[in-house]
C-alpha atoms as a PDB file:
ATOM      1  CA  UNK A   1      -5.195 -29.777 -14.634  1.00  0.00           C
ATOM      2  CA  UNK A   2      -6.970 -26.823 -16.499  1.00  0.00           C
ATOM      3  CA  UNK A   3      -4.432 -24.719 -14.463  1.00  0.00           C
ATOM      4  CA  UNK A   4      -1.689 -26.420 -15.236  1.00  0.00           C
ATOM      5  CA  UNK A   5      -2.564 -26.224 -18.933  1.00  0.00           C
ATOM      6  CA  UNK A   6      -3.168 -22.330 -18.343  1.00  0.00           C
ATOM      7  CA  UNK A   7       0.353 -21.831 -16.803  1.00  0.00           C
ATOM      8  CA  UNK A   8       1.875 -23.934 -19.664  1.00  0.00           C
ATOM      9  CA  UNK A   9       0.068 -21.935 -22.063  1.00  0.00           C
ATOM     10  CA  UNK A  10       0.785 -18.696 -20.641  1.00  0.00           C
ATOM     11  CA  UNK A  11       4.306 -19.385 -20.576  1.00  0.00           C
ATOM     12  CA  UNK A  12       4.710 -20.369 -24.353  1.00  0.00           C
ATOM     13  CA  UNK A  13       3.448 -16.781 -25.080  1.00  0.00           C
ATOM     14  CA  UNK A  14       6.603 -15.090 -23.468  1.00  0.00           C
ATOM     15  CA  UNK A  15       9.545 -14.107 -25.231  1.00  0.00           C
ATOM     16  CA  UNK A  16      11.258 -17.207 -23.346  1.00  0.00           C
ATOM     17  CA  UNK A  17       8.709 -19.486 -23.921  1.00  0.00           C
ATOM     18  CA  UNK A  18       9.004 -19.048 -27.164  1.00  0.00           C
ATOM     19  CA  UNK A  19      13.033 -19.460 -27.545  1.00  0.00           C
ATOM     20  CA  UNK A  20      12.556 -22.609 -24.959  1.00  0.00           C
ATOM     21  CA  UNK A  21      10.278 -23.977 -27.782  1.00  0.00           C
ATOM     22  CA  UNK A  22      12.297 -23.330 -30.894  1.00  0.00           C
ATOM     23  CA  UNK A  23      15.538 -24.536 -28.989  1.00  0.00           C
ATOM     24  CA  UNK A  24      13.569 -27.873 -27.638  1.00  0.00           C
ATOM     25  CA  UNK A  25      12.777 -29.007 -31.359  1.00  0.00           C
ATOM     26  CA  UNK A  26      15.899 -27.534 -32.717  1.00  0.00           C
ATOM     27  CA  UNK A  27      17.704 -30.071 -29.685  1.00  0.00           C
ATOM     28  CA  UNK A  28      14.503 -32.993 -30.590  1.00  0.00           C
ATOM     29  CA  UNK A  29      15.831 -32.975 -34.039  1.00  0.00           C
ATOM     30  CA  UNK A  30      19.816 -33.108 -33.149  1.00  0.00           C
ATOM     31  CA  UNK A  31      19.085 -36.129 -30.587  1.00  0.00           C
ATOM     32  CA  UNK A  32      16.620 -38.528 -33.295  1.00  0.00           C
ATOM     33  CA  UNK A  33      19.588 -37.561 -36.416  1.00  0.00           C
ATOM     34  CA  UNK A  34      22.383 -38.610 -34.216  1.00  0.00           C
ATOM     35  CA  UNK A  35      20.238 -41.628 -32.728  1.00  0.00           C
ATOM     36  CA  UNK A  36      19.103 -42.536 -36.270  1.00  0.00           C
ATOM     37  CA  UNK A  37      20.745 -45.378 -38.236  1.00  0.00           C
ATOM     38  CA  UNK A  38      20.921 -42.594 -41.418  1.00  0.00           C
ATOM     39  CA  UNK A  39      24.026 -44.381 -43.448  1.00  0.00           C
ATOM     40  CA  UNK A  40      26.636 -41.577 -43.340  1.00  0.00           C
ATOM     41  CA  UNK A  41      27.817 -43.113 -46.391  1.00  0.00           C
ATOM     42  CA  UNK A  42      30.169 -39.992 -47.407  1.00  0.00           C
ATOM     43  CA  UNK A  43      31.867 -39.941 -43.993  1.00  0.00           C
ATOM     44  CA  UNK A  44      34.931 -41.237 -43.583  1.00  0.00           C
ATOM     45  CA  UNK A  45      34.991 -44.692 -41.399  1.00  0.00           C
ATOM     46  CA  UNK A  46      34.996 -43.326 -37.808  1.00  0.00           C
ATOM     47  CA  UNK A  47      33.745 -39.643 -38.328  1.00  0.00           C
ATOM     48  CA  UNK A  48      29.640 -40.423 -38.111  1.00  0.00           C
ATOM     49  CA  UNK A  49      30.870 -41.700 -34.035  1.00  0.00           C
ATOM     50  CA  UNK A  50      32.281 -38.350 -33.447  1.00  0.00           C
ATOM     51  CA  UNK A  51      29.491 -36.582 -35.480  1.00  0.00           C
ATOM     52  CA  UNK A  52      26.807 -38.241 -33.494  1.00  0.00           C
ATOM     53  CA  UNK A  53      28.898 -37.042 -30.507  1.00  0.00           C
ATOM     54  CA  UNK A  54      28.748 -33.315 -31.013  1.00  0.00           C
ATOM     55  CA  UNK A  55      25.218 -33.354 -31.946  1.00  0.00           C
ATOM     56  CA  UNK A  56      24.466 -35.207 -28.820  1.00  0.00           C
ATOM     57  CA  UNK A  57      26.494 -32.500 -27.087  1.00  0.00           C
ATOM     58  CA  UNK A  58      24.991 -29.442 -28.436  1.00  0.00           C
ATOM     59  CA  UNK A  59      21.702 -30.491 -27.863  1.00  0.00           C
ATOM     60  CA  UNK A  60      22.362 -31.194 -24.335  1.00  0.00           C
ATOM     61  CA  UNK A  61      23.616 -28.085 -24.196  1.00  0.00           C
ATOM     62  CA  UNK A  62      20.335 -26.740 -25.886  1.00  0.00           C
ATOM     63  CA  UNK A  63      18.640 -29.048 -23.450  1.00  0.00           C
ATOM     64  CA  UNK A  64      20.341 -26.791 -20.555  1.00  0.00           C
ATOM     65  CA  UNK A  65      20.066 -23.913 -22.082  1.00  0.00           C
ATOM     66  CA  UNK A  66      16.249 -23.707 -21.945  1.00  0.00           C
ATOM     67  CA  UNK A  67      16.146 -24.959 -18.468  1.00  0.00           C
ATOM     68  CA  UNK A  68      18.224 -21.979 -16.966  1.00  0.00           C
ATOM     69  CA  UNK A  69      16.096 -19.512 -19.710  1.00  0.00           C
ATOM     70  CA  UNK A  70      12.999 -21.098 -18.132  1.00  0.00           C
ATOM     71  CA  UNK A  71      13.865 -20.581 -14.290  1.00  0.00           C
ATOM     72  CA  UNK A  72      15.085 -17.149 -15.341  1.00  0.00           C
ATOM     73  CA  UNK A  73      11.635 -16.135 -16.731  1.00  0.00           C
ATOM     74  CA  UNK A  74      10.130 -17.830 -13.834  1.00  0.00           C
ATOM     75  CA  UNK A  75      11.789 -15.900 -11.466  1.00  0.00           C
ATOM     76  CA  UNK A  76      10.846 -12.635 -13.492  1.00  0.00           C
ATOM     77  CA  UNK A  77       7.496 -13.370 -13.703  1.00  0.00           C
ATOM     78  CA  UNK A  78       7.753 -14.356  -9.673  1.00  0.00           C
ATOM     79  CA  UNK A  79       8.996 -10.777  -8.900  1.00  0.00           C
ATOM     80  CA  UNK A  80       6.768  -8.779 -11.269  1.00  0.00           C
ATOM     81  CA  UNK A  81       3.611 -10.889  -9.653  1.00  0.00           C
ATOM     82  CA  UNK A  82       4.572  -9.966  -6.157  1.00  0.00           C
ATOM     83  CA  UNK A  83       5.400  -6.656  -7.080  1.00  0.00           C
ATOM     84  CA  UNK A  84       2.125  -6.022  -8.951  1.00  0.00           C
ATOM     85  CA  UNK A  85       0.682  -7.910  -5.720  1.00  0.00           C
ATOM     86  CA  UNK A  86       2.450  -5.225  -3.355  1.00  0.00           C
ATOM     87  CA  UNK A  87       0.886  -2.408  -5.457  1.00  0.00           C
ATOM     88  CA  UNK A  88      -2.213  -3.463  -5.441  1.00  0.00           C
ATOM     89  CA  UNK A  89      -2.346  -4.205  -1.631  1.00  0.00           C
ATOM     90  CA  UNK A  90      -1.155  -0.360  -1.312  1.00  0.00           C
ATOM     91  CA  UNK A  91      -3.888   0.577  -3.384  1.00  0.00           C
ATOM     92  CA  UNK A  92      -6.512  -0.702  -1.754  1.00  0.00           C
ATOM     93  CA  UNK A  93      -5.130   0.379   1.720  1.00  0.00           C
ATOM     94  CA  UNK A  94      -4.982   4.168   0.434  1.00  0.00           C
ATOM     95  CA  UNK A  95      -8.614   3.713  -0.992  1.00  0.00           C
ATOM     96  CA  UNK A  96      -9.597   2.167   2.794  1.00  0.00           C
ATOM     97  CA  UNK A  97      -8.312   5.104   4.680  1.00  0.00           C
ATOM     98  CA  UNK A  98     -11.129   7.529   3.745  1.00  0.00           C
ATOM     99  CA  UNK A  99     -13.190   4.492   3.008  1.00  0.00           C
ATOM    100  CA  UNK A 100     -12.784   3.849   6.674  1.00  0.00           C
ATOM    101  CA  UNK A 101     -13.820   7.210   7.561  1.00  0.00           C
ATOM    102  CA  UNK A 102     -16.792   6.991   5.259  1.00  0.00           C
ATOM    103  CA  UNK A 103     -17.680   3.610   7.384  1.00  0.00           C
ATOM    104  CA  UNK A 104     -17.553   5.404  10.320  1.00  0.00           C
ATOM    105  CA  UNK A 105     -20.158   7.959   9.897  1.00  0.00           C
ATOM    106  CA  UNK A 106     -22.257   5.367   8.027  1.00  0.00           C
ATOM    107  CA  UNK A 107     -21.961   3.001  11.227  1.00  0.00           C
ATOM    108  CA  UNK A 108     -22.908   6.132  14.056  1.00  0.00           C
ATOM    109  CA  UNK A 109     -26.356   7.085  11.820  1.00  0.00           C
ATOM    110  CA  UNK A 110     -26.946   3.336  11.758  1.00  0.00           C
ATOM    111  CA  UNK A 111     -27.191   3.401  15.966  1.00  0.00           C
ATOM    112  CA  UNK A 112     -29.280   6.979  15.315  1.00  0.00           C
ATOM    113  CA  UNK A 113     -31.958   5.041  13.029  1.00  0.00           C
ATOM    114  CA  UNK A 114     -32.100   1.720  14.781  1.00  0.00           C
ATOM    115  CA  UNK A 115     -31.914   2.964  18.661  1.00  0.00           C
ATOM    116  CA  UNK A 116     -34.713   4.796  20.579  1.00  0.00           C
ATOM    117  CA  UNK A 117     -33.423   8.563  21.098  1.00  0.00           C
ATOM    118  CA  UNK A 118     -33.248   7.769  24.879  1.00  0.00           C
ATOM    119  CA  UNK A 119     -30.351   4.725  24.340  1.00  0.00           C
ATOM    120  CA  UNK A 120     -28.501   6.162  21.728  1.00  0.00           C
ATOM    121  CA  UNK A 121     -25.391   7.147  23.633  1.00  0.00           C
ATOM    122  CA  UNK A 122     -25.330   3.863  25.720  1.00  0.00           C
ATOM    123  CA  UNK A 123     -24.768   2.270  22.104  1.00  0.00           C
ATOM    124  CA  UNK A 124     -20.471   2.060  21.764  1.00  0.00           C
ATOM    125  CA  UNK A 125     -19.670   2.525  18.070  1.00  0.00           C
ATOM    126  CA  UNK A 126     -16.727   0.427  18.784  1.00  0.00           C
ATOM    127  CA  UNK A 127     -19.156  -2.556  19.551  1.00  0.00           C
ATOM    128  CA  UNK A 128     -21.344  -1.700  16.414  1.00  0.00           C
ATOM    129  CA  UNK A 129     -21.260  -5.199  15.082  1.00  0.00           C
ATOM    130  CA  UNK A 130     -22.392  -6.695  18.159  1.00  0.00           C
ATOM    131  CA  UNK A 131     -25.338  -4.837  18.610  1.00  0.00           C
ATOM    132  CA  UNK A 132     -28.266  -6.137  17.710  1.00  0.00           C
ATOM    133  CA  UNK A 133     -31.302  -4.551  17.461  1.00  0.00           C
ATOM    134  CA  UNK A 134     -35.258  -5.361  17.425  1.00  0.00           C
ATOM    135  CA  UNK A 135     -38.078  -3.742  14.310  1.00  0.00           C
ATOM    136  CA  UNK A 136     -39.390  -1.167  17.251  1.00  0.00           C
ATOM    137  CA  UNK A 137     -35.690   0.509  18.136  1.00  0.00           C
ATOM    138  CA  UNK A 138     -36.396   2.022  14.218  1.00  0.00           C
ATOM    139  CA  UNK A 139     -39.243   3.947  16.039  1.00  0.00           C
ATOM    140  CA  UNK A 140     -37.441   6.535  16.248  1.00  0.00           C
ATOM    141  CA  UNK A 141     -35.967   7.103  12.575  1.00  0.00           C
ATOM    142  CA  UNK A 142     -37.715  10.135  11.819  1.00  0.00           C
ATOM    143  CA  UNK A 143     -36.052  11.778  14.972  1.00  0.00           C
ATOM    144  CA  UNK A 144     -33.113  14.242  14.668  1.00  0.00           C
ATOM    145  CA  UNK A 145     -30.077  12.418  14.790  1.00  0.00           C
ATOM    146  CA  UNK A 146     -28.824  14.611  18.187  1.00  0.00           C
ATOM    147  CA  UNK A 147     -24.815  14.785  15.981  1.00  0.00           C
ATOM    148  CA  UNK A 148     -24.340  18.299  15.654  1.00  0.00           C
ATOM    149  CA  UNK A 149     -21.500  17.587  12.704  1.00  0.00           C
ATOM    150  CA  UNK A 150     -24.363  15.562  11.094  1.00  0.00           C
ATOM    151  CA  UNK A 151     -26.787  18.360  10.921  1.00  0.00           C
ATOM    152  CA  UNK A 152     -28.709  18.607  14.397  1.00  0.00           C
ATOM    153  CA  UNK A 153     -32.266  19.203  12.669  1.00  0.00           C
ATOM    154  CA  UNK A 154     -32.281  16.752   9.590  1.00  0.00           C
ATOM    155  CA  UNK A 155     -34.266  13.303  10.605  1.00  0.00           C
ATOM    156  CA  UNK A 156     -31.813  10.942  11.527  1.00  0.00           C
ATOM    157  CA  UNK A 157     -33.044   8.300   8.063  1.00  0.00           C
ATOM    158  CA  UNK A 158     -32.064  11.022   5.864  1.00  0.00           C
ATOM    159  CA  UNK A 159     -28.947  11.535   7.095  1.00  0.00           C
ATOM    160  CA  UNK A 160     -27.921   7.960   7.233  1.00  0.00           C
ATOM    161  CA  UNK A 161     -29.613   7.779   3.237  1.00  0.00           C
ATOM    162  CA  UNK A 162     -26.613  10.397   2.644  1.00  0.00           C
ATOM    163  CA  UNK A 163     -23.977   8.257   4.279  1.00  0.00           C
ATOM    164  CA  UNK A 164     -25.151   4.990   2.502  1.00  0.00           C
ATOM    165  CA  UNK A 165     -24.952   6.965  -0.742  1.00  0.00           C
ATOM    166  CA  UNK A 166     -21.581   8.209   0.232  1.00  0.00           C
ATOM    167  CA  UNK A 167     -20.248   4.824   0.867  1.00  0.00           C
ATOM    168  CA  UNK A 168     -21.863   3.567  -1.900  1.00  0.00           C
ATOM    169  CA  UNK A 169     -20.485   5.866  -4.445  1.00  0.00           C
ATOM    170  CA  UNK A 170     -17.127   5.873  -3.173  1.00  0.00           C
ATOM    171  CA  UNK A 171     -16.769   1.315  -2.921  1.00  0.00           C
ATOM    172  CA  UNK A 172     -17.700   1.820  -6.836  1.00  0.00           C
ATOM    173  CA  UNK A 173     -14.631   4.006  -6.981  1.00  0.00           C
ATOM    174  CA  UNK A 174     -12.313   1.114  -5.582  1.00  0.00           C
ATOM    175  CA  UNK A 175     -14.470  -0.887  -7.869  1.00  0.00           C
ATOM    176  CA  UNK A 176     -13.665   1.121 -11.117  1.00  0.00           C
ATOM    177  CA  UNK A 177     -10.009   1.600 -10.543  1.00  0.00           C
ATOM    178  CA  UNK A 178      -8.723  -1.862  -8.586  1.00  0.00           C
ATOM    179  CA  UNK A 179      -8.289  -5.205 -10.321  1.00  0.00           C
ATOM    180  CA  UNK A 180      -8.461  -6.938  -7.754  1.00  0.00           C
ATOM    181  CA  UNK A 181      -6.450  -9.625  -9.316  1.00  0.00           C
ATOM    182  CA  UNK A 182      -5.142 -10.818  -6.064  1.00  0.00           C
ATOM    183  CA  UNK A 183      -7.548  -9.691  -3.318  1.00  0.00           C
ATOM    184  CA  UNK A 184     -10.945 -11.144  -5.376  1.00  0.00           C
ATOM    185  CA  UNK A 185     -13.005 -11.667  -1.889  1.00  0.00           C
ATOM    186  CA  UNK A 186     -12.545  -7.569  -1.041  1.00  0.00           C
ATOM    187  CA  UNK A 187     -13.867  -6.493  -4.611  1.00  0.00           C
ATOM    188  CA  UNK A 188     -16.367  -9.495  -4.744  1.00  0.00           C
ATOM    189  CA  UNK A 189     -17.049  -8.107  -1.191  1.00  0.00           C
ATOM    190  CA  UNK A 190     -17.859  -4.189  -2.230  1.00  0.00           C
ATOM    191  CA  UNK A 191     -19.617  -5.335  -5.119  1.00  0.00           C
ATOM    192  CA  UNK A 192     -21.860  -7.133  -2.648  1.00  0.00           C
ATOM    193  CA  UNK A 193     -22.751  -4.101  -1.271  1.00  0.00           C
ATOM    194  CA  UNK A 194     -23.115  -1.521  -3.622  1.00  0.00           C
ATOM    195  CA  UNK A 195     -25.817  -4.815  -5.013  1.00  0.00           C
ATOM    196  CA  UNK A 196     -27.291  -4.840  -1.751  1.00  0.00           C
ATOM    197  CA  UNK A 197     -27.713  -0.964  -1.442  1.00  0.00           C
ATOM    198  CA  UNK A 198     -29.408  -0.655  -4.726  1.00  0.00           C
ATOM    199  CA  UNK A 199     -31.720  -3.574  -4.400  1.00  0.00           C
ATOM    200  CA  UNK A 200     -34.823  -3.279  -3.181  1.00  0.00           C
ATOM    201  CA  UNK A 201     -34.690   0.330  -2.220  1.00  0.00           C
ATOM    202  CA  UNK A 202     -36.798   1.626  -0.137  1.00  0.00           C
ATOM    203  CA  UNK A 203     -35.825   5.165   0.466  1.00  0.00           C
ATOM    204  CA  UNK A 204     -38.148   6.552  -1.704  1.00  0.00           C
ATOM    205  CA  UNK A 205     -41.091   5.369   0.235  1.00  0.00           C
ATOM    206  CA  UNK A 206     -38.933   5.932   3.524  1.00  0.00           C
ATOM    207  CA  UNK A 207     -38.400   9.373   2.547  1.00  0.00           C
ATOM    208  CA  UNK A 208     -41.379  10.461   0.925  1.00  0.00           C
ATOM    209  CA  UNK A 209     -43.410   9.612   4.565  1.00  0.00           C
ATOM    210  CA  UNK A 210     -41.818  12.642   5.729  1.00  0.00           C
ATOM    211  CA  UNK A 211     -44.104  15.455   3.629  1.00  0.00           C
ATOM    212  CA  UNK A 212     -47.120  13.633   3.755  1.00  0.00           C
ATOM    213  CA  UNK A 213     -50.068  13.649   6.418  1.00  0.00           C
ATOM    214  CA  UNK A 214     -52.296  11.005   7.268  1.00  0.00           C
ATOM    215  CA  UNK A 215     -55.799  13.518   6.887  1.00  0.00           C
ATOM    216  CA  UNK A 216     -56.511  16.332   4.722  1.00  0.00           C
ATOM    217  CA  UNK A 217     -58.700  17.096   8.147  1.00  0.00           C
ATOM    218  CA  UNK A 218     -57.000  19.920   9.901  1.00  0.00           C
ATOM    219  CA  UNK A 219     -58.389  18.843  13.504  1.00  0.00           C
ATOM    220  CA  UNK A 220     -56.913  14.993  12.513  1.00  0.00           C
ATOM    221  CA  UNK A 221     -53.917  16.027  10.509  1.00  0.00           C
ATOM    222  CA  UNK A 222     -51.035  13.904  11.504  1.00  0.00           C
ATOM    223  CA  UNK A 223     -47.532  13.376   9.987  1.00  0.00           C
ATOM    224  CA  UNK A 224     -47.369  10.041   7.928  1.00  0.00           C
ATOM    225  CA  UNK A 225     -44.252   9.718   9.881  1.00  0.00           C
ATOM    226  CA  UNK A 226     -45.637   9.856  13.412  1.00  0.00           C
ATOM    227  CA  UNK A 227     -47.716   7.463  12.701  1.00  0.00           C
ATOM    228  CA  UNK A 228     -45.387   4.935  10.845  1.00  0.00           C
ATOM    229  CA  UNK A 229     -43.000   5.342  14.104  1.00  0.00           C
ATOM    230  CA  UNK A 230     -46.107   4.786  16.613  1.00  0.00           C
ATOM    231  CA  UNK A 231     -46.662   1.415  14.533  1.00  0.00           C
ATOM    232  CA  UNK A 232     -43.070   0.427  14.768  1.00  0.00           C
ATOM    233  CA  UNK A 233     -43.517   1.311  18.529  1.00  0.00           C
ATOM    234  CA  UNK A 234     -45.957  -1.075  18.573  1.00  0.00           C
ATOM    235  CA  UNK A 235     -44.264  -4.347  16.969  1.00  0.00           C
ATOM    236  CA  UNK A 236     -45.468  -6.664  19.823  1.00  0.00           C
ATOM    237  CA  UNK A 237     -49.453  -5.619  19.207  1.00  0.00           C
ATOM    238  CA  UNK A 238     -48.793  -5.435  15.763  1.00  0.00           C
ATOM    239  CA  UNK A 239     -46.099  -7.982  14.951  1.00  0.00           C
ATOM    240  CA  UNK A 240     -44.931  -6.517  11.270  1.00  0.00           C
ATOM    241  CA  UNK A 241     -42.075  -9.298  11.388  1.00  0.00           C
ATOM    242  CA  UNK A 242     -44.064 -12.160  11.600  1.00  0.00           C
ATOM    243  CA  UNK A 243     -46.828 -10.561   9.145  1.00  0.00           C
ATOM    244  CA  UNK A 244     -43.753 -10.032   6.694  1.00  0.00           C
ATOM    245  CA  UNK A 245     -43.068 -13.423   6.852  1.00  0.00           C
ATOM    246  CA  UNK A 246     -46.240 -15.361   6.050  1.00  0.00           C
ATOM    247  CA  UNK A 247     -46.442 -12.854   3.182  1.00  0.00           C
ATOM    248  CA  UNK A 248     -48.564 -10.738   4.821  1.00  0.00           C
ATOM    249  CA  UNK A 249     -47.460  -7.112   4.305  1.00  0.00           C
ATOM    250  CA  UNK A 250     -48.047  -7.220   0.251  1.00  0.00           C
ATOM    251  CA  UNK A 251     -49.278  -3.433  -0.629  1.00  0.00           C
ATOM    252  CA  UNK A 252     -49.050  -2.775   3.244  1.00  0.00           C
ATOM    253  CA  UNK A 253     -47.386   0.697   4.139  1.00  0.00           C
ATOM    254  CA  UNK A 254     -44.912  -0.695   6.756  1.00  0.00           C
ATOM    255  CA  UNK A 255     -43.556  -3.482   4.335  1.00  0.00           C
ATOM    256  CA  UNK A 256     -40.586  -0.806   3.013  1.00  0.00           C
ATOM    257  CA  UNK A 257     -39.619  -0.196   7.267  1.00  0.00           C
ATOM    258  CA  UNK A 258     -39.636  -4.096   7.297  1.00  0.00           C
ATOM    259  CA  UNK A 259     -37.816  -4.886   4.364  1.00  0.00           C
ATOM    260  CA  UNK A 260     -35.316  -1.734   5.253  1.00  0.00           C
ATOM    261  CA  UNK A 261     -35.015  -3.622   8.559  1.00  0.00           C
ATOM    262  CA  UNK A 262     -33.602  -6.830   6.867  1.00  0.00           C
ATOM    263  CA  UNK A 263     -31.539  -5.037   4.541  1.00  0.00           C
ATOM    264  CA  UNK A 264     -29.501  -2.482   6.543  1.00  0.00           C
ATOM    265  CA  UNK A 265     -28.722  -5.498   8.954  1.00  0.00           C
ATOM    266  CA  UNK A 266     -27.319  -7.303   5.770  1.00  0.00           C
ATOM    267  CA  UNK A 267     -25.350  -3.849   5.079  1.00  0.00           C
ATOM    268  CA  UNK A 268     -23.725  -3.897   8.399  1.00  0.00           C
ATOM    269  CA  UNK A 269     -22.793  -7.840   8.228  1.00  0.00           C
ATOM    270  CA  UNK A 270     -20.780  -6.688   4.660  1.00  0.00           C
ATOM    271  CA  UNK A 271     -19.113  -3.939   6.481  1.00  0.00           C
ATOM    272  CA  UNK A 272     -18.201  -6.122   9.344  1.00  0.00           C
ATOM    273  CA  UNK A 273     -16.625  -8.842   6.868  1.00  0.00           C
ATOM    274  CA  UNK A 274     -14.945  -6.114   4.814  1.00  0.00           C
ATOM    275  CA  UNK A 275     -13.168  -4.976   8.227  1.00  0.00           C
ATOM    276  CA  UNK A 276     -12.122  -8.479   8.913  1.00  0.00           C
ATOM    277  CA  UNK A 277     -10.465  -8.518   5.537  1.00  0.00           C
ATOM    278  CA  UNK A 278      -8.716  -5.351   5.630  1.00  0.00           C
ATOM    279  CA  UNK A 279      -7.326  -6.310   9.153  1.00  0.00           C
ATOM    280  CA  UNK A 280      -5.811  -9.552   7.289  1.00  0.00           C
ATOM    281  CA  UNK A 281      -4.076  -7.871   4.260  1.00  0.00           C
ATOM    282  CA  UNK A 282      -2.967  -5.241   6.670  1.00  0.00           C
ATOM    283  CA  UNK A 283      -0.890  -8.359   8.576  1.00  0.00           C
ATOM    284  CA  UNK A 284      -0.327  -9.892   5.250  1.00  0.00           C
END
């Protein structure tokens, strides 16, 4: 009903709206003064018939006159709505095409930070979605990422920190410039995401791990990152999943590797749905 009322309202505000309303009282008022029993006094015996007559008769014409002025601006507003729907459908589909490139990378450092170095290749990016990996596969994070167009020697988690923050960056784009008047579940979608990305971030933990050392003893000097990846390693003697949920990781050191663990799987669920919807407006 309230959309009913919207449409109604909308439609008063147009230039034909407006005319249909002035020409509906304009025919209101011919119908009730040639239905009313006014005494035409000063008409000659006869003439009030023929009177009432043409009144009648224009205001039916009024009558159809706002009936064809409404289906006219119907159909105008019909064709400007699907042609404002076409444009933005090409919009978003030029935006996906280096979004989808974007995706791509983001998806291949995703198998380099959540696979052990030795099954990284037997991971298909093709079946990325499918895959579905355990808290010790991110043992191996702080491992180059073996891509020698991502940068053989960077760690493998800063390289996919880059790619999030590339994706990121570039869904707030599509944000910024799309309505997304008819397509709400992709921009509610990429909203999602840039939300998720931003919440609860742990890269600055994540990252920082990477400078510092677990001793200021030279003979026991070890790389805060070694030793995070031996605990991941270790998730069955350790078990950081079950810890983190009984609330026992507060103020621990592998709650961000945790908490990443959860997130980037949310990440990847968002991507996965995105796809799905981008597959349907491309057949739409």
């Amino acid at each position: 009903m309230k959309n009913l009322l919207m449409r109604i309202w909308k439609w008063i505000n147009t230039l034909a709206g407006r005319v249909a309303v002035h020409l509906l009282i304009l025919s209101g008022g011919l119908i009730f003064i040639a239905c009313s029993d006014i005494e035409k006094s000063w008409m000659i015996k006869g003439q009030a018939d023929n009177v009432n007559n043409i009144l009648l008769g224009i205001a039916t014409n009024l009558i159809g006159i706002i009936i064809t002025v409404s289906f006219v601006q119907y159909a105008i507003d019909k064709h400007n709505e699907e042609e404002m729907k076409r444009q933005e459908k090409d919009k978003i589909l030029r935006y996906n095409s280096y979004l989808e490139v974007l995706v791509r990378r983001y998806l291949i450092l995703y198998i380099s930070v959540f696979t052990r170095l030795e099954n990284r290749e037997k991971i298909d990016i093709e079946k990325v979605f499918d895959y579905n990996p355990g808290f010790a596969d991110l043992s191996d994070l702080y491992k180059t990422s073996l891509l020698i167009n991502e940068g053989f020697l960077k760690p493998s988690i800063v390289l996919y920190y880059e790619s999030e923050k590339n994706v990121k960056d570039f869904m707030l784009q599509m944000i910024e410039n799309i309505d997304f008047k008819f397509y709400k579940s992709i921009g509610e979608l990429l909203l999602s995401f840039v939300v998720k990305v931003d919440d609860l971030n742990m890269s600055g933990e994540i990252l920082g791990n990477i400078e510092v050392y677990s001793s200021v003893s030279s003979k026991k000097r070890k790389a805060m990152s070694e030793v995070i990846s031996e605990y991941i390693r270790d998730e069955e003697k350790h078990n950081w999943i079950e810890k983190f949920k009984k609330g026992e990781l507060n103020g621990n050191i592998m709650l961000p590797y945790v908490v990443f663990f959860y997130k980037v799987q949310d990440q990847v669920s968002m991507i996965s749905k995105y796809k799905d919807l981008i597959d349907k407006l491309k057949e739409d």
